[in-house]
C-alpha atoms as a PDB file:
ATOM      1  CA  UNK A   1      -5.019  -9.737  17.457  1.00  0.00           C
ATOM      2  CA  UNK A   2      -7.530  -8.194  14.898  1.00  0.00           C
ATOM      3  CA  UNK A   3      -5.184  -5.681  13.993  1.00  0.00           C
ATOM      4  CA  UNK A   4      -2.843  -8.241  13.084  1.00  0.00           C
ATOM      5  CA  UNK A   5      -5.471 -10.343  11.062  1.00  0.00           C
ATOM      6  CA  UNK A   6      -6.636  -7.262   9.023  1.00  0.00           C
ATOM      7  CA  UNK A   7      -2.649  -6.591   8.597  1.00  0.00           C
ATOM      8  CA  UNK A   8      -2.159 -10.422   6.901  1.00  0.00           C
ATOM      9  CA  UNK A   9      -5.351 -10.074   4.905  1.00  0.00           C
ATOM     10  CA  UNK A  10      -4.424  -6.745   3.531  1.00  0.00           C
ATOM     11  CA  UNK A  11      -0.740  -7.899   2.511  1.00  0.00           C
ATOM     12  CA  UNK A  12      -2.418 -11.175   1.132  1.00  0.00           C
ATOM     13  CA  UNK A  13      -4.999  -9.156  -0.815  1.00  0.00           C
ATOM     14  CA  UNK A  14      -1.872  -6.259  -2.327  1.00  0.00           C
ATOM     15  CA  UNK A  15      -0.304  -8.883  -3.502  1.00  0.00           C
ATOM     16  CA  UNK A  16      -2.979 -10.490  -5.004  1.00  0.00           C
ATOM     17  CA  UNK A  17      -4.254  -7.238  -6.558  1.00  0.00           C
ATOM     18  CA  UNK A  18      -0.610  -6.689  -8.009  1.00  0.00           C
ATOM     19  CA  UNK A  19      -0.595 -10.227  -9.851  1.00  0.00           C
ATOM     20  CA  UNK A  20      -4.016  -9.734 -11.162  1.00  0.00           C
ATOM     21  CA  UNK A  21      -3.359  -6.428 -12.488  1.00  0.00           C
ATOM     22  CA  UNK A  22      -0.122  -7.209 -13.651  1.00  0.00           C
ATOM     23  CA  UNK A  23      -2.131  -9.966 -15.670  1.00  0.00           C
ATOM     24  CA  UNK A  24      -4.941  -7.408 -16.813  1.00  0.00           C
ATOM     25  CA  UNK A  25      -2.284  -4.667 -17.829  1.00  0.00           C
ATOM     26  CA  UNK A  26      -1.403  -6.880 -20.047  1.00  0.00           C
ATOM     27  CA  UNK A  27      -4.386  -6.713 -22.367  1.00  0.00           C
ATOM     28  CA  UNK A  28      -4.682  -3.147 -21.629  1.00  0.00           C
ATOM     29  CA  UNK A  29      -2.474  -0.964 -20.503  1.00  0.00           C
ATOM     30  CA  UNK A  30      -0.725   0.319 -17.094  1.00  0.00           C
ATOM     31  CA  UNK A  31      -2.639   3.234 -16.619  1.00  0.00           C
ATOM     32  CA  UNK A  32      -5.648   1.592 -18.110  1.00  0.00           C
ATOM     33  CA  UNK A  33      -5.226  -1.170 -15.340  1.00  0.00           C
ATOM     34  CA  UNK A  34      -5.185   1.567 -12.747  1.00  0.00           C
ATOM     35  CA  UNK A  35      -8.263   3.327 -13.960  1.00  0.00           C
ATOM     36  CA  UNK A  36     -10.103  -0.029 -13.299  1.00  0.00           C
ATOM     37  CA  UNK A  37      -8.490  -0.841 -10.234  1.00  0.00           C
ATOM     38  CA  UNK A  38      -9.410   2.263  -8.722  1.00  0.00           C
ATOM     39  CA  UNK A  39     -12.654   2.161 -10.128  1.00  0.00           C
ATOM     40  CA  UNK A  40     -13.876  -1.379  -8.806  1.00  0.00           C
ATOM     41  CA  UNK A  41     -12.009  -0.519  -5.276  1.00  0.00           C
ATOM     42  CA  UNK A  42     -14.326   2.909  -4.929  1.00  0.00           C
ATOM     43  CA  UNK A  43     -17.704   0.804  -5.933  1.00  0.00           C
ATOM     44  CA  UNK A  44     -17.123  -1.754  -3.481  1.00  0.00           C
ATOM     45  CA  UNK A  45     -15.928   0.540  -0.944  1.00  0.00           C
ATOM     46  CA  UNK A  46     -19.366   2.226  -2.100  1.00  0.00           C
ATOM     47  CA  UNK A  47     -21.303  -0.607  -1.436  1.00  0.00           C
ATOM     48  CA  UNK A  48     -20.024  -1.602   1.797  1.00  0.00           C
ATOM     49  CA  UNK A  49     -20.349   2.055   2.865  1.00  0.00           C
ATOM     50  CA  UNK A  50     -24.192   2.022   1.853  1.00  0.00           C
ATOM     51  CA  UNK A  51     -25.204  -1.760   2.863  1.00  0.00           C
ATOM     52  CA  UNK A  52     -22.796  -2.449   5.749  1.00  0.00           C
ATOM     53  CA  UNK A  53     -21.501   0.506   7.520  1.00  0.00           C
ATOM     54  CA  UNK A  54     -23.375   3.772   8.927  1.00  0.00           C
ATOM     55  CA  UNK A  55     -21.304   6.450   7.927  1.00  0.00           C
ATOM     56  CA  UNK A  56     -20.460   9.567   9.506  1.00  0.00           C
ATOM     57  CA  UNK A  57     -20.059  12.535   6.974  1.00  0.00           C
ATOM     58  CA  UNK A  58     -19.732  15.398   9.335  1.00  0.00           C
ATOM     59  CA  UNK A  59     -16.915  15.088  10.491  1.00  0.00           C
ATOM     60  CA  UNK A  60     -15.038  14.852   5.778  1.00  0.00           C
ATOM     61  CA  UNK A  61     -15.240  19.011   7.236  1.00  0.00           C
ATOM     62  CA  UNK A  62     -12.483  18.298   9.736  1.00  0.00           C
ATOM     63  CA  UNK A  63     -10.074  16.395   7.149  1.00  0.00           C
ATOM     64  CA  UNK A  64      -6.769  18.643   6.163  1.00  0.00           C
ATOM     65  CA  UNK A  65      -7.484  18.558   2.178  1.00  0.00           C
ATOM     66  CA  UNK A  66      -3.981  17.159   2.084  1.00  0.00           C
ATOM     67  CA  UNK A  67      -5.487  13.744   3.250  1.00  0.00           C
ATOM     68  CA  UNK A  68      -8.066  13.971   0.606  1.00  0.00           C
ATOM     69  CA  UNK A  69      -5.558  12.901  -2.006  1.00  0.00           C
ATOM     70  CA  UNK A  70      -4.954   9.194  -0.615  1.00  0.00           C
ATOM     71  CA  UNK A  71      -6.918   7.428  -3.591  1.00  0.00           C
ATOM     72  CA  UNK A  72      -3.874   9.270  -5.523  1.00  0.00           C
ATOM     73  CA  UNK A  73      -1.456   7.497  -3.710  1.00  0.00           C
ATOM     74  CA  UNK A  74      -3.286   4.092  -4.957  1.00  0.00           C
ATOM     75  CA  UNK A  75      -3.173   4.868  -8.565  1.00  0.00           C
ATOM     76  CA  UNK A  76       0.190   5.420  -8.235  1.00  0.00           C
ATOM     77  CA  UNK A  77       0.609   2.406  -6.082  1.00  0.00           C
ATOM     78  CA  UNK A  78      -1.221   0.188  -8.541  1.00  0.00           C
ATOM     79  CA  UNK A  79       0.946   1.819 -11.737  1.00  0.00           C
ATOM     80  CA  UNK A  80       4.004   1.258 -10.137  1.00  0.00           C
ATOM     81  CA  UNK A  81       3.605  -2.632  -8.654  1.00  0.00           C
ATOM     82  CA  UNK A  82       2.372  -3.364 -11.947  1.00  0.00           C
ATOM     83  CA  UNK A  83       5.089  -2.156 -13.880  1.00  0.00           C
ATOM     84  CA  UNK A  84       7.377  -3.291 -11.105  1.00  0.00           C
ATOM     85  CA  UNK A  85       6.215  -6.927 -11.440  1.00  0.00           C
ATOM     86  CA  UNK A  86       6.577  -6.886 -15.400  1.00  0.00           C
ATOM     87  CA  UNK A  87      10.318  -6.282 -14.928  1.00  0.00           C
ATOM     88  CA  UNK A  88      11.479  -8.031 -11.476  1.00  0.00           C
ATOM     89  CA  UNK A  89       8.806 -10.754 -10.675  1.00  0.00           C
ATOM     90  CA  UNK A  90       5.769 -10.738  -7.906  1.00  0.00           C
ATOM     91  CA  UNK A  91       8.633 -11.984  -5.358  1.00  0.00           C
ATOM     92  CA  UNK A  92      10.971  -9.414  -5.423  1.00  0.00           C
ATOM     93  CA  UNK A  93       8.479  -6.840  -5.884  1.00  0.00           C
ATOM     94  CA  UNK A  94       6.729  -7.431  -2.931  1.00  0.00           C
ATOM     95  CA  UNK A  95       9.878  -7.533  -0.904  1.00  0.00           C
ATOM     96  CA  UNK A  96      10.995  -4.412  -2.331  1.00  0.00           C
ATOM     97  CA  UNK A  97       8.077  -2.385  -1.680  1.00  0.00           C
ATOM     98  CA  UNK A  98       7.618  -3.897   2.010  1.00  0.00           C
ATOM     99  CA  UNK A  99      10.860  -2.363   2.318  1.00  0.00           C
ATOM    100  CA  UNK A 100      10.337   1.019   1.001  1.00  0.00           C
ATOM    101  CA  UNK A 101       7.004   0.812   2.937  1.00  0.00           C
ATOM    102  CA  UNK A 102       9.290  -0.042   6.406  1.00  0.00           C
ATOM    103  CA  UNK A 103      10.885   3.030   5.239  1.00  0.00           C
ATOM    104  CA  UNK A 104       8.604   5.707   4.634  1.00  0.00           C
ATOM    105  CA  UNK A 105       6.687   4.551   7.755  1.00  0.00           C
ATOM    106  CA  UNK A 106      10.028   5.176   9.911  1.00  0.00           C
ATOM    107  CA  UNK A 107      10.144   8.411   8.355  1.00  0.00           C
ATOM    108  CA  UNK A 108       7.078   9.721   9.457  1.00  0.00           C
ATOM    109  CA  UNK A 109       7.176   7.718  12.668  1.00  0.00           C
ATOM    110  CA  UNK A 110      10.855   9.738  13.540  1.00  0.00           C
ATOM    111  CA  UNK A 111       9.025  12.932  12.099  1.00  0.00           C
ATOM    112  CA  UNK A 112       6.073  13.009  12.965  1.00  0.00           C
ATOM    113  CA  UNK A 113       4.202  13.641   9.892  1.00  0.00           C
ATOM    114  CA  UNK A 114       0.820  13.339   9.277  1.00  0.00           C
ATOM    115  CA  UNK A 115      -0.272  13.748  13.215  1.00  0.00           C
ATOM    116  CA  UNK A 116       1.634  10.724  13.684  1.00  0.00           C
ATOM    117  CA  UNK A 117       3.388  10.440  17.280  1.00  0.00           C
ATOM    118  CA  UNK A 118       7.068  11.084  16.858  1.00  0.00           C
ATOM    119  CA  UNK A 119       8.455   7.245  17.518  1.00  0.00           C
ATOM    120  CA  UNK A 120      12.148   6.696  18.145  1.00  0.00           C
ATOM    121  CA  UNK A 121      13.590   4.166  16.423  1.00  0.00           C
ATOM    122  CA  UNK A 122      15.988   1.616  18.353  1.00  0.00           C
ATOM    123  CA  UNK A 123      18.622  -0.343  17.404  1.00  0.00           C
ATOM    124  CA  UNK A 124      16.284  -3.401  17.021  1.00  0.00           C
ATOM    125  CA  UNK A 125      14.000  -2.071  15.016  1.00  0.00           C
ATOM    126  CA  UNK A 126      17.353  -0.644  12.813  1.00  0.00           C
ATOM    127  CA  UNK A 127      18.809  -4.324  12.833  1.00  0.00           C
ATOM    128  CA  UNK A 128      15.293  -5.816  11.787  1.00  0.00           C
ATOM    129  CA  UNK A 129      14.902  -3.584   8.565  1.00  0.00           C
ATOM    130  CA  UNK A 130      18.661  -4.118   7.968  1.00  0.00           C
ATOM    131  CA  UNK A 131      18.047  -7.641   7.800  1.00  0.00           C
ATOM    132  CA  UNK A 132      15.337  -7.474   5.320  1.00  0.00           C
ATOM    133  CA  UNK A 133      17.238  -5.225   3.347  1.00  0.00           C
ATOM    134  CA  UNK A 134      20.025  -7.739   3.109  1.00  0.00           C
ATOM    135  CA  UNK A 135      17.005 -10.491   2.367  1.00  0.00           C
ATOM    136  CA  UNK A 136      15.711  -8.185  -0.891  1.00  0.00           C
ATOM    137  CA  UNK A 137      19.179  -8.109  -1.991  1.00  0.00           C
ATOM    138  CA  UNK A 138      19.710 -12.252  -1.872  1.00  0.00           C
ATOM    139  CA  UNK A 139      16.363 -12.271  -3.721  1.00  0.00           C
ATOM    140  CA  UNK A 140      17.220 -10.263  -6.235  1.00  0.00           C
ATOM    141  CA  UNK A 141      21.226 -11.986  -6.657  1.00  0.00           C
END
């Protein structure tokens, strides 16, 4: 049940962070918009880290650098739902990037990649991401 709670609240808050950013970029810039994103996310991260959490730190050794490039992935995220939302809408945004999300995470589920346990995919789980396929593409007709 908590997973699933933490799983709502994080979609809520992506898509919340997309329309206010789209907003800021506005004033600012795309890349600009990122900068700040990132920047407010690592300081509150920060804070909770200090005030809330007791970190562990010996174990950052064990960490394939790889991994160590994630906040990359958010600038990118951030620069691309942005500019996303500027040209298709918040709606069909978000539906098109749950999809591609659906799909990179049955890639590396089938693969394997990252550590991940190699999941096989059945024909449910096939007909469900069909489906919302066909749902992006009434949303965007």
């Amino acid at each position: 049940m908590k997973g699933l709670i933490f799983a709502f609240l994080g979609g809520a808050f992506i898509t919340l962070q997309g329309v206010a950013n789209a907003r800021i970029s506005q004033d600012i810039g795309t890349w600009q918009t990122a900068s700040i994103t990132q920047l407010t996310g690592f300081l509150a991260a920060l804070f909770v880290l200090i005030f809330a959490v007791k970190g562990q730190w010996q174990g950052l050794r064990k960490v394939r650098p790889l991994y160590l490039i994630g906040g990359t992935f958010g600038a990118i995220v951030v620069f691309s739902n942005v500019t996303a939302i500027h040209f298709i809408g918040v709606t069909l945004t978000v539906s098109a990037m749950l999809i591609a999300q659906l799909g990179m995470t049955f890639l590396i589920d089938r693969n394997g990649w990252f550590g991940v346990k190699k999941q096989k995919m059945r024909m449910p789980q096939l007909i469900g991401i069909t489906m919302m396929l066909a749902g992006v593409m009434i949303l965007g007709w």
